[in-house]
Protein backbone atom coordinates (compact mmCIF):
# COMPACT_ATOMS: atom_id res chain seq x y z
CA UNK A 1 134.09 -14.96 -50.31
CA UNK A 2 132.74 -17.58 -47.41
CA UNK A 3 134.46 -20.47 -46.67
CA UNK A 4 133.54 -23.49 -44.43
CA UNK A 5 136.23 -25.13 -42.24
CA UNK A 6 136.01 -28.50 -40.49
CA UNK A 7 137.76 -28.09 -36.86
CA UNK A 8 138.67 -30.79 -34.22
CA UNK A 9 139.94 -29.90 -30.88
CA UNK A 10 140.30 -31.26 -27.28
CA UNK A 11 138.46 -29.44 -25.10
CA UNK A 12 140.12 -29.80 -21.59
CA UNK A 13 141.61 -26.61 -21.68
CA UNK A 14 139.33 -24.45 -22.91
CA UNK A 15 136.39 -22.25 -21.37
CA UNK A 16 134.10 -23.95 -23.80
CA UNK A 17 133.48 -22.83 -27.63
CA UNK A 18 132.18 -19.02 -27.48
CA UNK A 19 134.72 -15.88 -26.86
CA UNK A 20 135.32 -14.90 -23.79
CA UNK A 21 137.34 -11.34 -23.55
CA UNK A 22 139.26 -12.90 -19.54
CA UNK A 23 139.62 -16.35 -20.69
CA UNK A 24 140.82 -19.09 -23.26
CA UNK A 25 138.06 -20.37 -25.72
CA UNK A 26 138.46 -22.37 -29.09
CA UNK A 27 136.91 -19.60 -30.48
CA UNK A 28 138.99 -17.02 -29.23
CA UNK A 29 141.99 -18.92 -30.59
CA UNK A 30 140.96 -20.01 -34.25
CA UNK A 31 139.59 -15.87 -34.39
CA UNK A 32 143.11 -15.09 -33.78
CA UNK A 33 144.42 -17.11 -35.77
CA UNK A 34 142.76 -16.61 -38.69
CA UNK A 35 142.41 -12.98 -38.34
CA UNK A 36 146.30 -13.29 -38.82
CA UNK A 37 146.57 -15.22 -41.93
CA UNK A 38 143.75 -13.05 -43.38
CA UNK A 39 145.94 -9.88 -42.16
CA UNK A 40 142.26 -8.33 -41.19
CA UNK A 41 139.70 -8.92 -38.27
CA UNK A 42 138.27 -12.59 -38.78
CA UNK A 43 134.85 -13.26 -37.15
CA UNK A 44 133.97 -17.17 -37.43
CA UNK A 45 130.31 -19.16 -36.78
CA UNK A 46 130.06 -22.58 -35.70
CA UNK A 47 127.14 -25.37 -36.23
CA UNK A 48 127.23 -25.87 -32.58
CA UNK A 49 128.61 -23.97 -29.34
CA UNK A 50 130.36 -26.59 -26.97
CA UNK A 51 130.53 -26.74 -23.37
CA UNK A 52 134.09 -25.83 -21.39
CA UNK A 53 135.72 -29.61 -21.65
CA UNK A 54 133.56 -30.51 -24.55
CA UNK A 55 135.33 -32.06 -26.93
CA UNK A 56 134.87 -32.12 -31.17
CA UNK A 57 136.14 -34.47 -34.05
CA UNK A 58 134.03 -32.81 -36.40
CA UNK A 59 133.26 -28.95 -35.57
CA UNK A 60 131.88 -27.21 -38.65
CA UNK A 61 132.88 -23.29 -38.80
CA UNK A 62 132.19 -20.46 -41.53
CA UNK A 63 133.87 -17.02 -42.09
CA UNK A 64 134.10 -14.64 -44.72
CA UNK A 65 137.48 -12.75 -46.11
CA UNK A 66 137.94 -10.67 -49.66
CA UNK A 67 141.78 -12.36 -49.06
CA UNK A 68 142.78 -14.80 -51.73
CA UNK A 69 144.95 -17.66 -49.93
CA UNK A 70 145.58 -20.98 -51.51
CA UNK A 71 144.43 -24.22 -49.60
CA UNK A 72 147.43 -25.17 -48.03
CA UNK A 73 147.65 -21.69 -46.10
CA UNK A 74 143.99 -21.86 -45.03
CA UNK A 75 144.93 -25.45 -43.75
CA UNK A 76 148.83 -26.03 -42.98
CA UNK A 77 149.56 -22.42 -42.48
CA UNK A 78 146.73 -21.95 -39.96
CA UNK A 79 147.59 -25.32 -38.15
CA UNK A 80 151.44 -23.73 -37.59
CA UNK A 81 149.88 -21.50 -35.41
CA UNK A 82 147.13 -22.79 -33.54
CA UNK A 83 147.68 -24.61 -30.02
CA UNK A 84 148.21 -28.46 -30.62
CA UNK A 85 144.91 -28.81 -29.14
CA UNK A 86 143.03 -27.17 -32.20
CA UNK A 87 143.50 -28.11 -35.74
CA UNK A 88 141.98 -27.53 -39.33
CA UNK A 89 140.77 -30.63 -40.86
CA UNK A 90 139.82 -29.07 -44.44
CA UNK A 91 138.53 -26.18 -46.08
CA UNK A 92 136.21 -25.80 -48.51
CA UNK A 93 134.99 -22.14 -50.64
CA UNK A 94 131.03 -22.38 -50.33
CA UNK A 95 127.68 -20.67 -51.68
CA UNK A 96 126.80 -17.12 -49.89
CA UNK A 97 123.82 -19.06 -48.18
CA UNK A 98 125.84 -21.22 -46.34
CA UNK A 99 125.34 -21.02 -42.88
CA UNK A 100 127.52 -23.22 -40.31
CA UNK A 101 124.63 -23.31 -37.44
CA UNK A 102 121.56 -22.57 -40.03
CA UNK A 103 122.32 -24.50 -42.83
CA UNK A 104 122.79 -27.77 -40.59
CA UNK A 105 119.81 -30.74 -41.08
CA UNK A 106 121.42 -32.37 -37.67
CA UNK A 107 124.48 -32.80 -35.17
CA UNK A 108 125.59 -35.97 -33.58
CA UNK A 109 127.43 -36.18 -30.46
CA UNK A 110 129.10 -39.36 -28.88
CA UNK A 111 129.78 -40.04 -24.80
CA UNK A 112 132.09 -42.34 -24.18
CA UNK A 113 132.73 -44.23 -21.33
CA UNK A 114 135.52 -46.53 -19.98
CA UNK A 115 133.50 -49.04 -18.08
CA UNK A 116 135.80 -51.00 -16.15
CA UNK A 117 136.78 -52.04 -12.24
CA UNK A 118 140.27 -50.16 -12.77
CA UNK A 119 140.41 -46.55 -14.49
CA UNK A 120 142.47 -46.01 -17.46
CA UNK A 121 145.58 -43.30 -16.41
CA UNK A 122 146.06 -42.83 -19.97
CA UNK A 123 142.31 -41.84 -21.05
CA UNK A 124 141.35 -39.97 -17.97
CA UNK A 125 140.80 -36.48 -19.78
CA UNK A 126 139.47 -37.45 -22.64
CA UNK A 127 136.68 -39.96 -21.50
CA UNK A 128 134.50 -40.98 -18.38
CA UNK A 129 135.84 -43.63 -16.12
CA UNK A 130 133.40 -45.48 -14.74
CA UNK A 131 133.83 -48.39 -12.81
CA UNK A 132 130.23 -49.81 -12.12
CA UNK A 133 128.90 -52.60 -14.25
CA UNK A 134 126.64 -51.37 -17.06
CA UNK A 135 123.23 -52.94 -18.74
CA UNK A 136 123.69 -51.31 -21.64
CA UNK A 137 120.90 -53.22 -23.32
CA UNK A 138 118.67 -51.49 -20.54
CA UNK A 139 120.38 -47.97 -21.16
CA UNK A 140 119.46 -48.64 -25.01
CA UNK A 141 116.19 -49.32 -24.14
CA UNK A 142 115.68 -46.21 -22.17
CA UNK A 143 116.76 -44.23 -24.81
CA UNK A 144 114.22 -44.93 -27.28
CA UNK A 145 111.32 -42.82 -25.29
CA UNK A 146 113.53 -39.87 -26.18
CA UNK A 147 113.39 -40.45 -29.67
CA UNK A 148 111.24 -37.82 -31.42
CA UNK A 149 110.37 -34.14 -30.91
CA UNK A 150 109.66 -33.22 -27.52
CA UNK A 151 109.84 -30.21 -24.75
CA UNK A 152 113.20 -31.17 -23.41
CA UNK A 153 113.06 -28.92 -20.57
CA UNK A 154 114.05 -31.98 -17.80
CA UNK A 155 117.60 -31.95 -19.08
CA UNK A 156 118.06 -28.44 -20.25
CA UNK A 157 121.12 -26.34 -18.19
CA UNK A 158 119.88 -23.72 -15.74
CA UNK A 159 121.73 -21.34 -17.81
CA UNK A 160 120.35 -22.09 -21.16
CA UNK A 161 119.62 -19.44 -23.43
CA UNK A 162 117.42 -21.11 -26.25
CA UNK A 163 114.30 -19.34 -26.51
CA UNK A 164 112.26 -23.12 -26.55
CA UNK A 165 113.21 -26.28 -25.06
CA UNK A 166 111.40 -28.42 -28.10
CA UNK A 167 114.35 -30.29 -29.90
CA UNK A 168 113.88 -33.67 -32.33
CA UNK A 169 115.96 -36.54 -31.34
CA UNK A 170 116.43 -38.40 -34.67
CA UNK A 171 118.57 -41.36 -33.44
CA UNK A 172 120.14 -42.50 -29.91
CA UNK A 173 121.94 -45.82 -29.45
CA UNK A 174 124.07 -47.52 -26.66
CA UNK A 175 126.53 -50.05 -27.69
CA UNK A 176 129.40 -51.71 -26.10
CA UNK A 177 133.20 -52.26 -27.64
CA UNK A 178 135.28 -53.87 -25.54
CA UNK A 179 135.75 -51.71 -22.39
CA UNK A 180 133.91 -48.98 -24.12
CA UNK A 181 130.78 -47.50 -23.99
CA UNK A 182 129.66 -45.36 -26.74
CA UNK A 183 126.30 -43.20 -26.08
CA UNK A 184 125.41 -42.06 -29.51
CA UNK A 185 123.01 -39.50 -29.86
CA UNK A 186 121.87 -37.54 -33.11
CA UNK A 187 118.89 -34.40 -33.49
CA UNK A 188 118.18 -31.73 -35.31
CA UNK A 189 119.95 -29.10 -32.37
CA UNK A 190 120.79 -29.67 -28.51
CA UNK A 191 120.08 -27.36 -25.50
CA UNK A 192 123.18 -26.49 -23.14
CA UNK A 193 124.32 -29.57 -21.56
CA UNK A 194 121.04 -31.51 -23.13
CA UNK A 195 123.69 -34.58 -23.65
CA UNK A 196 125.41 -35.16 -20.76
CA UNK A 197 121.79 -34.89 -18.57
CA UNK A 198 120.45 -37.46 -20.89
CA UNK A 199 123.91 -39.46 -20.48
CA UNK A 200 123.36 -38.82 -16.32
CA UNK A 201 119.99 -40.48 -16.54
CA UNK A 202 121.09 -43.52 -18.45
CA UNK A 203 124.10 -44.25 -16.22
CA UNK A 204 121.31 -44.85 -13.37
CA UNK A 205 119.51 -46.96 -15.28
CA UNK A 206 122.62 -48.88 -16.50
CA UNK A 207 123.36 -49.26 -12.94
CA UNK A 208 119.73 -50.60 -12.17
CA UNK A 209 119.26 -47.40 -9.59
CA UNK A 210 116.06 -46.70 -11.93
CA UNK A 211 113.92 -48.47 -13.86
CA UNK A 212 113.92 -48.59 -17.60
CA UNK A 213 110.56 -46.19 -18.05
CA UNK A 214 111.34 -43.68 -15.35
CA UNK A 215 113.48 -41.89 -18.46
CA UNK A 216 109.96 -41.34 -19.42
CA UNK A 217 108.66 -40.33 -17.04
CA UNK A 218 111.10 -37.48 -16.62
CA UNK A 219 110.76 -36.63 -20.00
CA UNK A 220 106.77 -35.35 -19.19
CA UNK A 221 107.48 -33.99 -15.95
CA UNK A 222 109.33 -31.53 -17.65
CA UNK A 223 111.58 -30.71 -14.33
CA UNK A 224 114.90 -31.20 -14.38
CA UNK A 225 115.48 -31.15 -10.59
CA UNK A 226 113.98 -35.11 -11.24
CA UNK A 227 116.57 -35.99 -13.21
CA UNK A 228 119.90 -37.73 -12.61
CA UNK A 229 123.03 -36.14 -12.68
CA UNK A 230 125.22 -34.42 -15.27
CA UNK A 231 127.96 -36.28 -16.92
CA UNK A 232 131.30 -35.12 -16.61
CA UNK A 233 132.32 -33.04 -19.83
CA UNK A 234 135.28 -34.52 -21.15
CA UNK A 235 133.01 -37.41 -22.03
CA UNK A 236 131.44 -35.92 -24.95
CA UNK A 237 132.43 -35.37 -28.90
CA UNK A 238 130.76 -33.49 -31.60
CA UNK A 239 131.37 -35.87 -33.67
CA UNK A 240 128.96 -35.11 -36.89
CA UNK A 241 127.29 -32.29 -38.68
CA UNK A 242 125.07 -32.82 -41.38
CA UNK A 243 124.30 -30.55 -44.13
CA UNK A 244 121.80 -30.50 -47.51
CA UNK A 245 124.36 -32.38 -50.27
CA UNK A 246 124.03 -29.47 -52.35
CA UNK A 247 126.46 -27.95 -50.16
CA UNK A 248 128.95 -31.09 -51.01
CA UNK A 249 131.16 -30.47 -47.62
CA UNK A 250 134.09 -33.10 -47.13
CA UNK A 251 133.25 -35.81 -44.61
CA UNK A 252 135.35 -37.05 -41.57
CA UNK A 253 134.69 -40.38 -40.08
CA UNK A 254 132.78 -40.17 -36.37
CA UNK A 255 135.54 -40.42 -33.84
CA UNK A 256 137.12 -40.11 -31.34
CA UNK A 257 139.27 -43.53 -32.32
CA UNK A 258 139.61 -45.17 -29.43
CA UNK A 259 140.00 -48.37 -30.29
């Protein structure tokens, strides 16, 4: 039998997503954890490996099991012994051609950012404070030339495994609530730390440092020693994965909730 699992977790205190034999990783934990309940060896696949501090509202995972367990122990009985950080949203029994990473059409991530004069104390790990005035109309704008497929190799991590840097940005938007600043951004997959190089760029544009086309420029020069900084991790959310609807997986509204 192969069930999927939607996960959420704060990432702060975690050596990203993937096991790690010497250190802490979500991974490592929800393996353990289900490998328990299952009373055999449980290995788990994700839609999408996050970065250590990376956060996730909506973290799709699959395993298989011959163990019959009712829904409450795959959910409440696994949440009893996971950290506090790391829970099971839902669980659902699914078709033997479900695959968390293969099967998904797209993944959406969110940055957000707490753009005022005085830092929030309460916040501080679980967003960016930032206390420079923002044009986020400006940052919007500079997003659009990333829209579409494209080598992505300016913001791709030095360590990045992915045999090609081509990716397809479906959707990216900037938008202001209050003190907040969301930086939405949605494609078909990511390379490691894609995001918050994208997110480093638009911060000096939002702060008028660069201009509104040099985005684009980046972009075709293909280098990322061009390119702005990276954000900060604990920033960024997996917020969204989204699959065929013949698959009919539960849906959790994009977070984090914030405000």
């Amino acid at each position: 039998m192969k069930f999927a699992l939607g996960i959420e977790y704060n990432g702060n205190s975690y050596h990203g997503w993937q096991f790690q034999k010497s250190v802490k990783t979500v991974q490592g934990e929800l393996e353990r954890v289900l490998s328990y309940i299952a009373n055999h060896k449980i290995k788990i696949i994700c839609a999408g490996r996050t970065d250590s501090g990376v956060h996730a509202t909506s973290q799709v995972i699959h395993f298989e099991t011959h163990v019959i367990r009712t829904e409450f122990t795959w959910t409440i009985g696994v949440n009893s012994y996971l950290p506090n950080d790391i829970a099971v949203l839902w669980i659902k029994r699914v078709s033997g051609d479900f695959h968390a990473r293969y099967s998904a059409l797209s993944r959406t991530y969110r940055y957000i950012i707490y753009n005022k004069s005085i830092r929030s104390a309460i916040l501080d790990n679980k967003l960016l404070n930032f206390h420079k005035g923002l044009d986020i109309d400006k940052m919007n704008e500079a997003g659009q030339y990333l829209i579409g497929e494209h080598d992505f190799s300016a913001f791709r991590g030095k360590t990045c495994q992915s045999y090609t840097p081509w990716r397809k940005i479906i959707s990216l938007q900037v938008i202001r609530k209050d003190n907040f600043v969301i930086i939405e951004v949605t494609a078909n997959a990511f390379l490691y730390r894609m995001v918050r190089n994208i997110v480093g760029c638009l911060l000096d544009i939002g702060v008028l440092k660069k201009k509104v086309n040099w985005i684009s420029t980046v972009l075709n020069l293909k280098n990322r020693h061009l390119t702005g900084s990276t954000a900060p991790a604990k920033g960024l959310y997996l917020v969204s994965v989204d699959y065929p609807n013949d698959f009919d997986l539960p849906r959790s509204p994009k977070g984090p909730l914030l405000f």
